[in-house]
N, C-alpha and C. Protein backbone atom coordinates (compact mmCIF):
# COMPACT_ATOMS: atom_id res chain seq x y z
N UNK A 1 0.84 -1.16 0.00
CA UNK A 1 0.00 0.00 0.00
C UNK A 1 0.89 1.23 0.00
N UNK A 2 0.59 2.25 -0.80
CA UNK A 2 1.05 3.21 -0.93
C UNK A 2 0.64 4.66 -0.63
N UNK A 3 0.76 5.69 0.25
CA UNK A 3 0.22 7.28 0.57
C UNK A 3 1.10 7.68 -0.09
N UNK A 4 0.51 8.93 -0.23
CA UNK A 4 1.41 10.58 -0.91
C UNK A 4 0.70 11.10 -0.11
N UNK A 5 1.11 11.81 1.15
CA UNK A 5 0.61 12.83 1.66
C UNK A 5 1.38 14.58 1.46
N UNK A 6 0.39 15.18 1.25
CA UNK A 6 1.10 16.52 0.81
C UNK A 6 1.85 17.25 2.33
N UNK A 7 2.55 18.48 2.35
CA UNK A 7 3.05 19.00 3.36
C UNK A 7 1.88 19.09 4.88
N UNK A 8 0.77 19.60 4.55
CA UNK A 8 -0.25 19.46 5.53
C UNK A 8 -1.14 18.05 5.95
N UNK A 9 -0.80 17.51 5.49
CA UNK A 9 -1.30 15.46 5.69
C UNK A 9 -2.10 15.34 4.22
N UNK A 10 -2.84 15.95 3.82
CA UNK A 10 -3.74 15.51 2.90
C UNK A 10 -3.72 14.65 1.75
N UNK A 11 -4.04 13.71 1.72
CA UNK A 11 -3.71 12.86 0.61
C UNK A 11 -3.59 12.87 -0.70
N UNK A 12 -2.77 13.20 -1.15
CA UNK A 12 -2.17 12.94 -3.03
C UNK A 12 -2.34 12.03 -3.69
N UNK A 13 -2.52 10.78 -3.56
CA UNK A 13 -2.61 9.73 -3.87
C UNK A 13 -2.30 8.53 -3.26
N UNK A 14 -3.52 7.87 -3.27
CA UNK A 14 -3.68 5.98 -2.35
C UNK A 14 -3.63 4.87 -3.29
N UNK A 15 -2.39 4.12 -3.37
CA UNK A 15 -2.89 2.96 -4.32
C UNK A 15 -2.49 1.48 -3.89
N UNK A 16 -2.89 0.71 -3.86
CA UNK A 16 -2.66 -0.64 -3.67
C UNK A 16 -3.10 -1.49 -5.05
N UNK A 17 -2.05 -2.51 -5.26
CA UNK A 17 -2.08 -3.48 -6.15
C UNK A 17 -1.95 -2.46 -7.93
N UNK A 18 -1.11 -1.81 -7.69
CA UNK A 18 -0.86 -1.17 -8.81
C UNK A 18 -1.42 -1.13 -10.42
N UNK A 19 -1.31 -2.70 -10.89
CA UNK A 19 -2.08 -3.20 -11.99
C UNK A 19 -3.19 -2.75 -12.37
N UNK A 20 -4.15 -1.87 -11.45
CA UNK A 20 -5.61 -2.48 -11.91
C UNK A 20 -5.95 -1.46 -12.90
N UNK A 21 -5.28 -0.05 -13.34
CA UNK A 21 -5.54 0.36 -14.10
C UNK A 21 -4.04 1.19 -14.63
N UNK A 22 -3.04 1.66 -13.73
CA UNK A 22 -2.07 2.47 -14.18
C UNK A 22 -1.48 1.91 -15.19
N UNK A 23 -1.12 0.51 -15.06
CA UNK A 23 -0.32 -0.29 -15.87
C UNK A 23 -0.89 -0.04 -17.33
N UNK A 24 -1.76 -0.23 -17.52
CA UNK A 24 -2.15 0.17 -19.15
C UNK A 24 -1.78 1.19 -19.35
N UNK A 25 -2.34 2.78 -18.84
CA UNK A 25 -1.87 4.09 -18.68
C UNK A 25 -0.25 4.34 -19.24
N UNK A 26 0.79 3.67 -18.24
CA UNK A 26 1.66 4.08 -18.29
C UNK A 26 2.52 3.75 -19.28
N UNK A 27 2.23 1.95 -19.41
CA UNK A 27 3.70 1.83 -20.59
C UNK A 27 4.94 1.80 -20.61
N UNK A 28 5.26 2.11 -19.14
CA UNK A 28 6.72 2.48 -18.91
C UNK A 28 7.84 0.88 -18.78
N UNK A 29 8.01 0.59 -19.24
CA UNK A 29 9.01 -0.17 -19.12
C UNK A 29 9.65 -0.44 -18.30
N UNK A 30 10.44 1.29 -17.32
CA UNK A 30 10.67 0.37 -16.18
C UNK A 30 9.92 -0.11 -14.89
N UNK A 31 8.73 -0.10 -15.17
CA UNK A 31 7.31 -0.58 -14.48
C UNK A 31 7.56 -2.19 -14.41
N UNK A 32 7.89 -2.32 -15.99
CA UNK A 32 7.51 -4.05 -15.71
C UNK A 32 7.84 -4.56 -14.85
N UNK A 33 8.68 -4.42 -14.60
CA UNK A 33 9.18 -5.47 -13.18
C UNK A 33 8.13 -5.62 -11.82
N UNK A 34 7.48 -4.60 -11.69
CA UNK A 34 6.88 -4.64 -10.79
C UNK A 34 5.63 -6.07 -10.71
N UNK A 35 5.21 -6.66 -9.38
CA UNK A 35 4.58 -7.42 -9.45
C UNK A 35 2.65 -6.69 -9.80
N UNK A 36 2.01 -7.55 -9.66
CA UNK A 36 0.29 -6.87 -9.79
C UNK A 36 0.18 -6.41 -8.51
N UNK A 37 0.72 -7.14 -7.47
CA UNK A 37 0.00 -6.48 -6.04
C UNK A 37 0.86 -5.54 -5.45
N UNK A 38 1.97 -4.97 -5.83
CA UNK A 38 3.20 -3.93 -5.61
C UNK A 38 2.13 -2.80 -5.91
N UNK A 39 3.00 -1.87 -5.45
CA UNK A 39 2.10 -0.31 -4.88
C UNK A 39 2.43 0.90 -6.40
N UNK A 40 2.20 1.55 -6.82
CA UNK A 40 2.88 2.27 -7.31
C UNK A 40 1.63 3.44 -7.09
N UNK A 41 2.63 4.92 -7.87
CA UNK A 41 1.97 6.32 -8.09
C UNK A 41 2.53 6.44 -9.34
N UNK A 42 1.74 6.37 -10.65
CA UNK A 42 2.12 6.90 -12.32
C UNK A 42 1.89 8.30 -12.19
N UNK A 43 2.84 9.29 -12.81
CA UNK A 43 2.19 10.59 -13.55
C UNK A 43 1.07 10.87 -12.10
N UNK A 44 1.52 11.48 -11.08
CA UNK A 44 1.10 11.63 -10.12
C UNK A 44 1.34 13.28 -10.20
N UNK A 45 0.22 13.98 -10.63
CA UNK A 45 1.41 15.70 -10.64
C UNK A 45 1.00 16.66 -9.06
N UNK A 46 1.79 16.95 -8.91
CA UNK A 46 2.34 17.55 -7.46
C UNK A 46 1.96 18.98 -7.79
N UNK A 47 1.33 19.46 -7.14
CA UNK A 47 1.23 21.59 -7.56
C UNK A 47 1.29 21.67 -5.68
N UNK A 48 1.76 21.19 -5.20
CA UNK A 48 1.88 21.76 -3.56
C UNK A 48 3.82 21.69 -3.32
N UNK A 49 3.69 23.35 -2.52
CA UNK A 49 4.75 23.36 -1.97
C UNK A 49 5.19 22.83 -0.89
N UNK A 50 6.40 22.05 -0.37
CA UNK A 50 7.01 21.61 0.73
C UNK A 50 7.08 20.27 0.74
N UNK A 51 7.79 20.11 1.44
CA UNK A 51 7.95 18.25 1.72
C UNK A 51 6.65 17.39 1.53
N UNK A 52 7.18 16.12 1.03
CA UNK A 52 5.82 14.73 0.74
C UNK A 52 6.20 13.84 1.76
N UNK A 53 5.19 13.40 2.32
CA UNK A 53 5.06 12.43 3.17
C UNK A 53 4.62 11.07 2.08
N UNK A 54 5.60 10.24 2.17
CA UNK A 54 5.07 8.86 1.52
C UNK A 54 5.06 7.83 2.76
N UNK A 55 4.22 7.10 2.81
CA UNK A 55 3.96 6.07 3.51
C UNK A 55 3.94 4.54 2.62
N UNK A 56 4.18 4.05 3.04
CA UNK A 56 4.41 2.48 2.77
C UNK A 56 4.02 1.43 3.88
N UNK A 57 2.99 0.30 3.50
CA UNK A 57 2.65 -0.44 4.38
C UNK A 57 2.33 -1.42 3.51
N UNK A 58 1.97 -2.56 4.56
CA UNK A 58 1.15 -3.95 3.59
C UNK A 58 -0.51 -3.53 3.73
N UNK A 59 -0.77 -4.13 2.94
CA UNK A 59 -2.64 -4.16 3.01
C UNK A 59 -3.56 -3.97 4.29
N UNK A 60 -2.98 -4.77 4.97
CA UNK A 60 -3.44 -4.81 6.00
C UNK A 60 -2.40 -4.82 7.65
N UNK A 61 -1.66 -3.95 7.02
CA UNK A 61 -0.48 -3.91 8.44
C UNK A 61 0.25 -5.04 8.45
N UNK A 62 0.12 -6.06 8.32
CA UNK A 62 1.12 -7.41 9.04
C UNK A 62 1.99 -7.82 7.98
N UNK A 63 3.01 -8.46 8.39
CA UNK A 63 3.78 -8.79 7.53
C UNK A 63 5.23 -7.93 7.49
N UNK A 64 6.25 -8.53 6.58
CA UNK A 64 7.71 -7.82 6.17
C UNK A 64 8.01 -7.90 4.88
N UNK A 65 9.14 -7.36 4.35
CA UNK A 65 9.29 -7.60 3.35
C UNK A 65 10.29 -6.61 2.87
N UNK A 66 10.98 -6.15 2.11
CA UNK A 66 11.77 -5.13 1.38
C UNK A 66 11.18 -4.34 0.30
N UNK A 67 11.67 -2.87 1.01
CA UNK A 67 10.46 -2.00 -0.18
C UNK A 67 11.80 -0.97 -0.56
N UNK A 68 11.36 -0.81 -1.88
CA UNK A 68 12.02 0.29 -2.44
C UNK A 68 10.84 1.68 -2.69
N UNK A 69 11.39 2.38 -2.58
CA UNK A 69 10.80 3.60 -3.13
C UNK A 69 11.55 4.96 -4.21
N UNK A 70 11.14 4.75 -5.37
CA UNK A 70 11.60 5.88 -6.21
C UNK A 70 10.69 7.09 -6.52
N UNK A 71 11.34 8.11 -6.92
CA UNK A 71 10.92 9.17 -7.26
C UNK A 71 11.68 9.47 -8.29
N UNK A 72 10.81 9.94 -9.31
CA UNK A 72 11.11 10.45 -10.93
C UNK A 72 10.67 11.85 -10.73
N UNK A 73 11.33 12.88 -11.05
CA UNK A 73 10.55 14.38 -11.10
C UNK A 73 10.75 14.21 -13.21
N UNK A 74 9.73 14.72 -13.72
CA UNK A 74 9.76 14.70 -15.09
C UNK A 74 8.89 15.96 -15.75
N UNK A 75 8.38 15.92 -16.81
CA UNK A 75 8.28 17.14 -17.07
C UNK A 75 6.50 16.86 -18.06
N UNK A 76 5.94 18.02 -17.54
CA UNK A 76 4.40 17.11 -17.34
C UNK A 76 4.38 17.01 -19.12
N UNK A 77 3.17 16.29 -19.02
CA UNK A 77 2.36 15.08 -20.04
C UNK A 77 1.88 16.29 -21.05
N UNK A 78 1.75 16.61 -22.58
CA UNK A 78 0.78 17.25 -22.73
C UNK A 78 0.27 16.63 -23.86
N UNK A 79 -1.08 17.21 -24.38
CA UNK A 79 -1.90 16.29 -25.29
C UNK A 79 -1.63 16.90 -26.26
N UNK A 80 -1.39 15.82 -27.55
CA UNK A 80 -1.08 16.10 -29.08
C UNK A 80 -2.78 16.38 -30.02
């Protein structure tokens, strides 16, 4: 499970099991690797100033495991 909380807590984006729709969306290649139930944020655009709170957990709290977390800053999307 994945948060983006902005500088004041408010949530940016919640996703669990990544697959269920970004994966088409994105295309990105270096996505594939990821499993279906791995967390991700695609093209997530940020307009708030100050620090992000990301959170990382399992589904339901229990459990371990090794998590990575990246951040891409890129340069936004526009329509042709």
């Amino acid at each position: 499970m994945l948060d983006v909380l902005g500088p004041e807590g408010d949530r940016l984006a919640y996703n669990d099991d990544w697959a269920g729709g970004q994966a088409v969306e994105s295309g990105d290649p270096a996505l594939a690797g990821l499993s279906v139930t791995d967390a991700a944020a695609v093209r997530l655009p940020v307009s708030v100033d100050g620090a992000l709170i990301v959170r990382v957990n399992t589904f339901n709290g229990e459990g371990a495991g090794d998590v990575a977390v990246e951040v891409w800053r890129t340069e936004p999307l526009t329509s042709r």
